[in-house]
PDB file of N, CA and C in Angstrom:
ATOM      1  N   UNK A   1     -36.967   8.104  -3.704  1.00  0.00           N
ATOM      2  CA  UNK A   1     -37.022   9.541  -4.031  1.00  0.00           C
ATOM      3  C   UNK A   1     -35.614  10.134  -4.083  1.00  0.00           C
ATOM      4  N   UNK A   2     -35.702  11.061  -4.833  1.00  0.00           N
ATOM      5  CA  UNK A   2     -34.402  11.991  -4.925  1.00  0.00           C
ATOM      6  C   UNK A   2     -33.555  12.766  -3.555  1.00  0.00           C
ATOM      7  N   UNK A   3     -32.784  12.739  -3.307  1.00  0.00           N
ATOM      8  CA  UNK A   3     -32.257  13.543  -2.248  1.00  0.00           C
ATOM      9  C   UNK A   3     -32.458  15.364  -2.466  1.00  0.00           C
ATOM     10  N   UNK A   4     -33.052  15.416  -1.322  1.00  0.00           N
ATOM     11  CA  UNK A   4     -32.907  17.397  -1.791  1.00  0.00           C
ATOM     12  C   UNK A   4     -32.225  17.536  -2.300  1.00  0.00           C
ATOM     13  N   UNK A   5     -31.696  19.072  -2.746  1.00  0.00           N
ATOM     14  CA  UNK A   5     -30.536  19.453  -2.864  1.00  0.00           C
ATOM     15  C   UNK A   5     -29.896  20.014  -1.635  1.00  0.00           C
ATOM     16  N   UNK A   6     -28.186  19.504  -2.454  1.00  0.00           N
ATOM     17  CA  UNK A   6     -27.471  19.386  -0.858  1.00  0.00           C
ATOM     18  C   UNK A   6     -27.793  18.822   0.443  1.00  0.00           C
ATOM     19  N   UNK A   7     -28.194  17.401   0.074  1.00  0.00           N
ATOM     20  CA  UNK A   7     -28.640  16.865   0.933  1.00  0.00           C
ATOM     21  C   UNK A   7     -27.419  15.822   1.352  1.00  0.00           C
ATOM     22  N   UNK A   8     -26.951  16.034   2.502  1.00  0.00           N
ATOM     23  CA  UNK A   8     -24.878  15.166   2.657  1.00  0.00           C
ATOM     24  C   UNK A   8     -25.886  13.498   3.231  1.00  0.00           C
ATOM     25  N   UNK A   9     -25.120  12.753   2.596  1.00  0.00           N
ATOM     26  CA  UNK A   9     -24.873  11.520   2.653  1.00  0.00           C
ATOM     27  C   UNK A   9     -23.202  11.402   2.711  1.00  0.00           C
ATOM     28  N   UNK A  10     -23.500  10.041   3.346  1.00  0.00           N
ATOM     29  CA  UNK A  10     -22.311   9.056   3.735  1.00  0.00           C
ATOM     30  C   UNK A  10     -21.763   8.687   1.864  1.00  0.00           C
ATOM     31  N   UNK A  11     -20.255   8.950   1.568  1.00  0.00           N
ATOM     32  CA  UNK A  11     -19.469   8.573   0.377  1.00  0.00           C
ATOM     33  C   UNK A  11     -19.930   7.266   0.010  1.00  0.00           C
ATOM     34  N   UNK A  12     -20.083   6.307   0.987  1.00  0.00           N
ATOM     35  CA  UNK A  12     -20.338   4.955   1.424  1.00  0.00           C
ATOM     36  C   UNK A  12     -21.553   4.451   0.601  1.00  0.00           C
ATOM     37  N   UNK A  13     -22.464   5.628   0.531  1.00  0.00           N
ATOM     38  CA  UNK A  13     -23.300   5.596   0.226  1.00  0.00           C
ATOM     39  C   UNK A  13     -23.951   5.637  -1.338  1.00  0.00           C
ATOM     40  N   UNK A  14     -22.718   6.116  -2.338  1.00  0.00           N
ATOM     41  CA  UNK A  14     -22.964   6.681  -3.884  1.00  0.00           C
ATOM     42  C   UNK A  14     -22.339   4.882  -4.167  1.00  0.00           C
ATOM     43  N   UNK A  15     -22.874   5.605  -5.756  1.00  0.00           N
ATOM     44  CA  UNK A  15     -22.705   4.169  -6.759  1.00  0.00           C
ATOM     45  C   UNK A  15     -21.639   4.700  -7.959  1.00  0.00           C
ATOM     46  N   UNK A  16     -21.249   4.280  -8.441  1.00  0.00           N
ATOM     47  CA  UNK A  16     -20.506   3.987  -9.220  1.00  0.00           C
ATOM     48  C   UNK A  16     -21.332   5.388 -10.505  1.00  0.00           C
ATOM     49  N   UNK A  17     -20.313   6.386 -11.308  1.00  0.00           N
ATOM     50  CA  UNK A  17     -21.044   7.157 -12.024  1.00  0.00           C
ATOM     51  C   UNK A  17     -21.972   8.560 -11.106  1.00  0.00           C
ATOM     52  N   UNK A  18     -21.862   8.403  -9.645  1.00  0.00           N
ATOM     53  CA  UNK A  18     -22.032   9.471  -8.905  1.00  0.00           C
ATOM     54  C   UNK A  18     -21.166  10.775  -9.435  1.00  0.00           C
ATOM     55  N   UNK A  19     -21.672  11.702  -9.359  1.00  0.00           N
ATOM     56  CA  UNK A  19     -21.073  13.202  -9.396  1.00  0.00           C
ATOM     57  C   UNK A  19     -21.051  13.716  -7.780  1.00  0.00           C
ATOM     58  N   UNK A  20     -20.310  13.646  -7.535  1.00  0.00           N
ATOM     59  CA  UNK A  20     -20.701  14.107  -6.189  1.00  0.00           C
ATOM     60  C   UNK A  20     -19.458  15.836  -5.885  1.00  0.00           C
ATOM     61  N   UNK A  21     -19.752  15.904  -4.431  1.00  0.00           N
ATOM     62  CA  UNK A  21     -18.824  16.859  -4.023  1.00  0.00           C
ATOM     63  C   UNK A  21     -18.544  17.111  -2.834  1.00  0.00           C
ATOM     64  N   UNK A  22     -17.493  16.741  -2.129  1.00  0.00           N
ATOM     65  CA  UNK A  22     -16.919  16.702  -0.607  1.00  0.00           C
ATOM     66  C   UNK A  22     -17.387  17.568   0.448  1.00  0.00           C
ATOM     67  N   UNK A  23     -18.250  17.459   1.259  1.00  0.00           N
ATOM     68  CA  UNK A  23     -18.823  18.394   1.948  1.00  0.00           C
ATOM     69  C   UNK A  23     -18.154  18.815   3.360  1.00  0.00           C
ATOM     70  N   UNK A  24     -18.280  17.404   3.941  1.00  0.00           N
ATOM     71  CA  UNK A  24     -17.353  17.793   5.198  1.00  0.00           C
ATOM     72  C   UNK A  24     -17.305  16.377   5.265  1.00  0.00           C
ATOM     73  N   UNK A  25     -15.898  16.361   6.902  1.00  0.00           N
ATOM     74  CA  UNK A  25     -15.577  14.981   7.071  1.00  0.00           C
ATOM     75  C   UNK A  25     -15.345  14.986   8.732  1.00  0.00           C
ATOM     76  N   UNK A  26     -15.988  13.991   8.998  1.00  0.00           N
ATOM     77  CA  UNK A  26     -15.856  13.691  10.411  1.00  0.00           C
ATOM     78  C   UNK A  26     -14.964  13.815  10.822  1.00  0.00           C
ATOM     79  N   UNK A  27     -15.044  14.011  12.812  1.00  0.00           N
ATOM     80  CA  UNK A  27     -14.321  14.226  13.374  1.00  0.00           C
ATOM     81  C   UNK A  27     -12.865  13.323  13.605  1.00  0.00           C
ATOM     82  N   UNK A  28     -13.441  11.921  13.151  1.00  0.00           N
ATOM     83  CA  UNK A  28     -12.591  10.887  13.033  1.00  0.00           C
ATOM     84  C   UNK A  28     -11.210  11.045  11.940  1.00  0.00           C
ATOM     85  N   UNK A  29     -12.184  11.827  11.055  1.00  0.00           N
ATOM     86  CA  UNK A  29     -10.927  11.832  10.092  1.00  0.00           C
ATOM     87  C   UNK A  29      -9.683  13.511  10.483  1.00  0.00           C
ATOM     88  N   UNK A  30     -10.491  14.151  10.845  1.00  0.00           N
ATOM     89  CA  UNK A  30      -9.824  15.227  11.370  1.00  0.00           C
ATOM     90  C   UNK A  30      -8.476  15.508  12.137  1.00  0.00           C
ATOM     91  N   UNK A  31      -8.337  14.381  12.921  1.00  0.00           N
ATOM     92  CA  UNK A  31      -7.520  13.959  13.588  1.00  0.00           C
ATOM     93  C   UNK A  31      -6.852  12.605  13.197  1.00  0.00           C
ATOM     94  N   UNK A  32      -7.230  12.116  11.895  1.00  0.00           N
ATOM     95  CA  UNK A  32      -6.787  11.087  11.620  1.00  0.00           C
ATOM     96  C   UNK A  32      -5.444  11.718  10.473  1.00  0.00           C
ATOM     97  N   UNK A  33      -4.036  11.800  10.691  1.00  0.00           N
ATOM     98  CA  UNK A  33      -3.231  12.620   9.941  1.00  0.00           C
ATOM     99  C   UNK A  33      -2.615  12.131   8.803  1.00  0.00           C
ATOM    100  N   UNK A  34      -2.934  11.050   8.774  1.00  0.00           N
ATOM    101  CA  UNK A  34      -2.432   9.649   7.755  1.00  0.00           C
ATOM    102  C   UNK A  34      -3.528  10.062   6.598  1.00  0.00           C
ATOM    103  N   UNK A  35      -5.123  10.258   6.702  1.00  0.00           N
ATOM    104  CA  UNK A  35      -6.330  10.266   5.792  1.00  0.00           C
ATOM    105  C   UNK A  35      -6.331  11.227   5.698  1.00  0.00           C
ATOM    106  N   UNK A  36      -6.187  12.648   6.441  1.00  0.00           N
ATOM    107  CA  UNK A  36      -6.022  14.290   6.138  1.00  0.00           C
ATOM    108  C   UNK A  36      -5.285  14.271   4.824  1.00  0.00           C
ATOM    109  N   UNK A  37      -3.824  13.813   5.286  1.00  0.00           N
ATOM    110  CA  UNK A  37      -2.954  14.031   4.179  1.00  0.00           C
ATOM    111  C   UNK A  37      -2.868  13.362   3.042  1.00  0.00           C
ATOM    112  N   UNK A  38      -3.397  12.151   2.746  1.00  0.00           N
ATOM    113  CA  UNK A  38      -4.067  11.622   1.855  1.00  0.00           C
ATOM    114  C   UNK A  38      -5.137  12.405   0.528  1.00  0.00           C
ATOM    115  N   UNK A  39      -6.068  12.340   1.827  1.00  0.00           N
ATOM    116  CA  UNK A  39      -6.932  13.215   1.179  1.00  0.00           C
ATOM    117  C   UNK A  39      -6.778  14.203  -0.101  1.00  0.00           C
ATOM    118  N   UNK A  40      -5.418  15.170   1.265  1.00  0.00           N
ATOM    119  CA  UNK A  40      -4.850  16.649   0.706  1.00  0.00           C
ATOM    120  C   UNK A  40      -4.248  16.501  -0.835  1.00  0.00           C
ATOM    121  N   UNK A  41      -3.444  15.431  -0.673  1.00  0.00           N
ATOM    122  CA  UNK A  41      -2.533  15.738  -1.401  1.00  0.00           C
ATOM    123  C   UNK A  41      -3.464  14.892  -2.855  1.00  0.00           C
ATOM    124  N   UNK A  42      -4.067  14.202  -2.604  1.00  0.00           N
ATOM    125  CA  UNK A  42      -4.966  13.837  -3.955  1.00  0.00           C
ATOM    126  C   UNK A  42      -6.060  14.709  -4.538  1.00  0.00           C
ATOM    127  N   UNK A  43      -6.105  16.155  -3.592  1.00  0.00           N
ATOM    128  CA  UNK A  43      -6.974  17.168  -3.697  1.00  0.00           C
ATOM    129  C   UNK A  43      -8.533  16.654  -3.368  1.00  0.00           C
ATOM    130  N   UNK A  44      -8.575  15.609  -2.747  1.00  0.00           N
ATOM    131  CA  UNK A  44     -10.130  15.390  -2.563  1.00  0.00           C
ATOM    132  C   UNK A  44     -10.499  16.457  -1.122  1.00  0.00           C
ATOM    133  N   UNK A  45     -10.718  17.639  -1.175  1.00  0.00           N
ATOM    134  CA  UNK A  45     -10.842  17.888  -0.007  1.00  0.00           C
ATOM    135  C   UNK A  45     -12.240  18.663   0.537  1.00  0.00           C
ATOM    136  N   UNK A  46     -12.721  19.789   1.094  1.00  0.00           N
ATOM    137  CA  UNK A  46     -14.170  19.758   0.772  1.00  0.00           C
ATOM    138  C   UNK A  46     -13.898  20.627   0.043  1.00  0.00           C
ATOM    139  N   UNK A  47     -15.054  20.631  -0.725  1.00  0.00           N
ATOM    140  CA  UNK A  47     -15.463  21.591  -1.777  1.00  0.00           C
ATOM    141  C   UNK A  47     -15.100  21.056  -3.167  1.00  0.00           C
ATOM    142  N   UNK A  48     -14.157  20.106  -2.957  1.00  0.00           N
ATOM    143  CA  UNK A  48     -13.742  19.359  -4.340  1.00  0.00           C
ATOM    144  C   UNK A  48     -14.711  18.607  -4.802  1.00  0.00           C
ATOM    145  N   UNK A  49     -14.968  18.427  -6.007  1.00  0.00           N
ATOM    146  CA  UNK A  49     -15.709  17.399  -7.251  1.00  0.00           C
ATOM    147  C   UNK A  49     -15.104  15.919  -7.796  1.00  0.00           C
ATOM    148  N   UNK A  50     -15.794  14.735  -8.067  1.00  0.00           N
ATOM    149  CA  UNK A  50     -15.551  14.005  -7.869  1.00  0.00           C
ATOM    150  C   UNK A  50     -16.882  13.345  -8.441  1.00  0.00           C
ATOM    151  N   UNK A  51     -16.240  11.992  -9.200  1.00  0.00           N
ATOM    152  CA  UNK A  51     -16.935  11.177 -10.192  1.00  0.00           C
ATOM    153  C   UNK A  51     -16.531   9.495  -9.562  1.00  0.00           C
ATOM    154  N   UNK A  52     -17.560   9.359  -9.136  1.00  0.00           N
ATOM    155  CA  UNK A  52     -17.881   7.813  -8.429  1.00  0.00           C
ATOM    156  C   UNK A  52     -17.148   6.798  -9.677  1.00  0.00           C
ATOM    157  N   UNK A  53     -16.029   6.411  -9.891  1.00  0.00           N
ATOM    158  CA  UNK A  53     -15.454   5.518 -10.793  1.00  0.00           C
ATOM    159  C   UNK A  53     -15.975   4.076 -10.513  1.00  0.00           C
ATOM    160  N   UNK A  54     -15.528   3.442  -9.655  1.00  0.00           N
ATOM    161  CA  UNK A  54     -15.848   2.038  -9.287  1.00  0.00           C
ATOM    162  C   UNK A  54     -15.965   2.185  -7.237  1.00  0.00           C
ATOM    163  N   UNK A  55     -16.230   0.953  -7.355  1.00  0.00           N
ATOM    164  CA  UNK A  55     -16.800   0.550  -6.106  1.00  0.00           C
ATOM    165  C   UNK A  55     -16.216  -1.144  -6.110  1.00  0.00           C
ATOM    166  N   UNK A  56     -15.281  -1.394  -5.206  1.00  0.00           N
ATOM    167  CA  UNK A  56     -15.068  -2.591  -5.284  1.00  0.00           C
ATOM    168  C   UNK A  56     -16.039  -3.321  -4.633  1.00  0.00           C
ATOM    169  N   UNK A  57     -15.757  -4.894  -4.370  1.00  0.00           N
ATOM    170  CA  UNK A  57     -16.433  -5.738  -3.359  1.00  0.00           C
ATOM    171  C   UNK A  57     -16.167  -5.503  -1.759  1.00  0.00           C
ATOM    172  N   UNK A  58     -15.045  -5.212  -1.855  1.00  0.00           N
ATOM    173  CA  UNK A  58     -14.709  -4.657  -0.385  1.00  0.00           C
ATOM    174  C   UNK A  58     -14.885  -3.555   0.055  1.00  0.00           C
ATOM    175  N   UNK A  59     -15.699  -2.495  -1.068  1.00  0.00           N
ATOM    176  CA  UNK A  59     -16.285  -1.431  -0.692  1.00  0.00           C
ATOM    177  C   UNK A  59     -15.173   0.111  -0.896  1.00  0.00           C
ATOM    178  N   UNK A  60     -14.136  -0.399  -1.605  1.00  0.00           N
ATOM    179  CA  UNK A  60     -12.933  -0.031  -1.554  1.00  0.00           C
ATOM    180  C   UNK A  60     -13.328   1.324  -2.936  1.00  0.00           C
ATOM    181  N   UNK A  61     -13.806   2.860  -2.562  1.00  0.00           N
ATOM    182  CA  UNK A  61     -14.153   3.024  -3.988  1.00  0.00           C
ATOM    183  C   UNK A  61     -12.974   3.735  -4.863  1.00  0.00           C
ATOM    184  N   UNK A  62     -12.976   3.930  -5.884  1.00  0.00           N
ATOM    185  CA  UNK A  62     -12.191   4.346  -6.506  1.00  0.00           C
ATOM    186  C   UNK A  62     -12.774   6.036  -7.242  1.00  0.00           C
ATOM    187  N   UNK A  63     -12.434   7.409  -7.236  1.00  0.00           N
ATOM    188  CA  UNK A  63     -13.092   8.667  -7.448  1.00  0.00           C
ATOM    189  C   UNK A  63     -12.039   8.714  -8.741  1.00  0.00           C
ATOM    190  N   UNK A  64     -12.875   9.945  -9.411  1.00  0.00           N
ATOM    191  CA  UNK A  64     -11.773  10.255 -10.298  1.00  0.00           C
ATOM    192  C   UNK A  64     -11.606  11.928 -10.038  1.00  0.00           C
ATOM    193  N   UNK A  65     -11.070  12.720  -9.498  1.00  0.00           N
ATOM    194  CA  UNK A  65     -10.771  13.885  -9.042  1.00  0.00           C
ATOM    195  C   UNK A  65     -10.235  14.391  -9.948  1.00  0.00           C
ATOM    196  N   UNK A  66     -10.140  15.306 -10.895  1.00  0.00           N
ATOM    197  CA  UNK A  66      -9.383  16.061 -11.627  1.00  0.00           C
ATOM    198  C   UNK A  66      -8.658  15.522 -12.059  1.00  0.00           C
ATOM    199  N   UNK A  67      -9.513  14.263 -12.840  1.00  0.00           N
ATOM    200  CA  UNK A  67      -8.627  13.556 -13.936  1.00  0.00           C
ATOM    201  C   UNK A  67      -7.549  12.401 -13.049  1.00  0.00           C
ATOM    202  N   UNK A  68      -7.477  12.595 -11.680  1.00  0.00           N
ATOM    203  CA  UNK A  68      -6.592  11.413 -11.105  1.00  0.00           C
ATOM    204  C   UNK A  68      -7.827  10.651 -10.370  1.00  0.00           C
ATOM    205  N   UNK A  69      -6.965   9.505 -10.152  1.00  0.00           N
ATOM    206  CA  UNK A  69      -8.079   8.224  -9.614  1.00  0.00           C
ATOM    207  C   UNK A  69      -7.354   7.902  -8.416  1.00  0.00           C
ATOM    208  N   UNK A  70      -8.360   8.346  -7.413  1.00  0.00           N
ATOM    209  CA  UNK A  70      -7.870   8.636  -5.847  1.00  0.00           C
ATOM    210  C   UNK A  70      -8.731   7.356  -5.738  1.00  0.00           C
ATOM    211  N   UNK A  71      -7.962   5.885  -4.645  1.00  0.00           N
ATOM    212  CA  UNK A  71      -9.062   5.036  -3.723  1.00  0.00           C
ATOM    213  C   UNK A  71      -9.883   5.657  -2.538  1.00  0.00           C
ATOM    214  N   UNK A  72     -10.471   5.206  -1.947  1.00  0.00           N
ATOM    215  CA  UNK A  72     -10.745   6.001  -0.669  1.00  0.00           C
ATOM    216  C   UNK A  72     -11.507   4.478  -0.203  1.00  0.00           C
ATOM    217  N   UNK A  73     -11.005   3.899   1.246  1.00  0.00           N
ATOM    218  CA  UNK A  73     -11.488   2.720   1.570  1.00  0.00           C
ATOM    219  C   UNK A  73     -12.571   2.473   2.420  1.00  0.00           C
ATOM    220  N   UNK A  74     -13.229   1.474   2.722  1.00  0.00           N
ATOM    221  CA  UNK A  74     -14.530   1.748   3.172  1.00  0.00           C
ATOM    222  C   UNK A  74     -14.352   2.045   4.162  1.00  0.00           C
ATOM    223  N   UNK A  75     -13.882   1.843   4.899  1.00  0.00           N
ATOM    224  CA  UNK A  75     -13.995   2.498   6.514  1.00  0.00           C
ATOM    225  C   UNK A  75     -13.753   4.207   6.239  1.00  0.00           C
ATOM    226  N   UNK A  76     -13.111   4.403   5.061  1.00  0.00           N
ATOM    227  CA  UNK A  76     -12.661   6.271   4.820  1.00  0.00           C
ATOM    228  C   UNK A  76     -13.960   6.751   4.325  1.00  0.00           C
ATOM    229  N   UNK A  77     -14.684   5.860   3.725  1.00  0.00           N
ATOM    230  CA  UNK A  77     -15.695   6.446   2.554  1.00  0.00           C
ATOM    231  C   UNK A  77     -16.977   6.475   4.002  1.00  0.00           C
ATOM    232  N   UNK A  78     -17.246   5.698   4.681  1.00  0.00           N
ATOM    233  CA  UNK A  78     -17.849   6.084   5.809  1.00  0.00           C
ATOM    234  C   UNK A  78     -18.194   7.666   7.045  1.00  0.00           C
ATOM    235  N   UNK A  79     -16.856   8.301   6.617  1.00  0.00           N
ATOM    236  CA  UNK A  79     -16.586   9.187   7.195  1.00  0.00           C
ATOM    237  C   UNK A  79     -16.578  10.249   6.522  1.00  0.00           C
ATOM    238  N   UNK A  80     -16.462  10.288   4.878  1.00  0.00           N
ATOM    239  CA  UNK A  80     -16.759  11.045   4.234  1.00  0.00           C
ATOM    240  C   UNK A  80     -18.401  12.031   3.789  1.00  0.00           C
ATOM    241  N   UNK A  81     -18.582  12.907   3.986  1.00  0.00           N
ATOM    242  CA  UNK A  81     -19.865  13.312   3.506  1.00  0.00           C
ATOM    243  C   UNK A  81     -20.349  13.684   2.440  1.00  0.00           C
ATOM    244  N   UNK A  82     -20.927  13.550   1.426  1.00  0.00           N
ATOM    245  CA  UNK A  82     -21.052  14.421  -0.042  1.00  0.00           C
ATOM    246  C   UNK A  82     -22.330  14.572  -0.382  1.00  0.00           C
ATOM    247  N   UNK A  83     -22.514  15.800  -0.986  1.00  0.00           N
ATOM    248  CA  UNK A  83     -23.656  16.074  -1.941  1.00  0.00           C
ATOM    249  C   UNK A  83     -23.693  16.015  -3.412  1.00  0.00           C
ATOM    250  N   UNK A  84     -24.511  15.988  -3.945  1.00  0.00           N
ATOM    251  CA  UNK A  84     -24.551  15.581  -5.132  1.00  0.00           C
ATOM    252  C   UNK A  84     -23.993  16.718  -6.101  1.00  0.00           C
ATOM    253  N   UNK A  85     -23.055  16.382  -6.604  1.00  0.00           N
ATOM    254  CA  UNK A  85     -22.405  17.684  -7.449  1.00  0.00           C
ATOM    255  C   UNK A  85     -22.835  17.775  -8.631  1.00  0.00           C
TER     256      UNK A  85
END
C-alpha cells in the first residue's frame, strides 16, 4: 500500500526515481558537524526536494538536489527522514 501523505520514512528506505523531501534528521546527525555541514552546503536540508538518482550496492545513494548530485551514505541515509515530495 501507499504511504499516507506525509508519511516520514527512513531515506534508506526510497528507490531510485523517488521524489522525495527532507523532513527531519536525527539526533545523531544533529550533532554530527561533519554531515550538518555537508548536508548544508549541498542544500539538502529540511524542507528541501530531492530526486532519488541511484542507489549503489553499498547503499551509497546518490540525490539530485537542484540540479546538483549530492551522495548521502548509508549509514547518513539511515538517519535521514523524508516524505514523499
Amino acid at each position: 500500500p501507499a504511504d499516507p501523505p506525509n508519511a516520514l520514512r527512513a531515506l534508506a528506505e526510497s528507490e531510485p526515481g523517488d521524489h522525495i523531501r527532507l523532513e527531519r534528521v536525527t539526533e545523531r546527525v544533529e550533532i554530527d558537524l561533519d554531515s550538518l555541514t555537508y548536508l548544508s552546503e549541498h542544500g539538502f536540508i529540511p524542507g528541501a526536494d530531492a530526486q532519488v538518482s541511484s542507489r549503489s550496492p553499498d547503499g551509497t545513494f546518490t540525490l539530485d538536489v537542484g540540479g546538483h548530485a549530492v551522495a548521502v551514505s548509508a549509514d547518513l541515509s539511515q538517519q535521514l527522514y523524508v516524505a514523499a515530495g
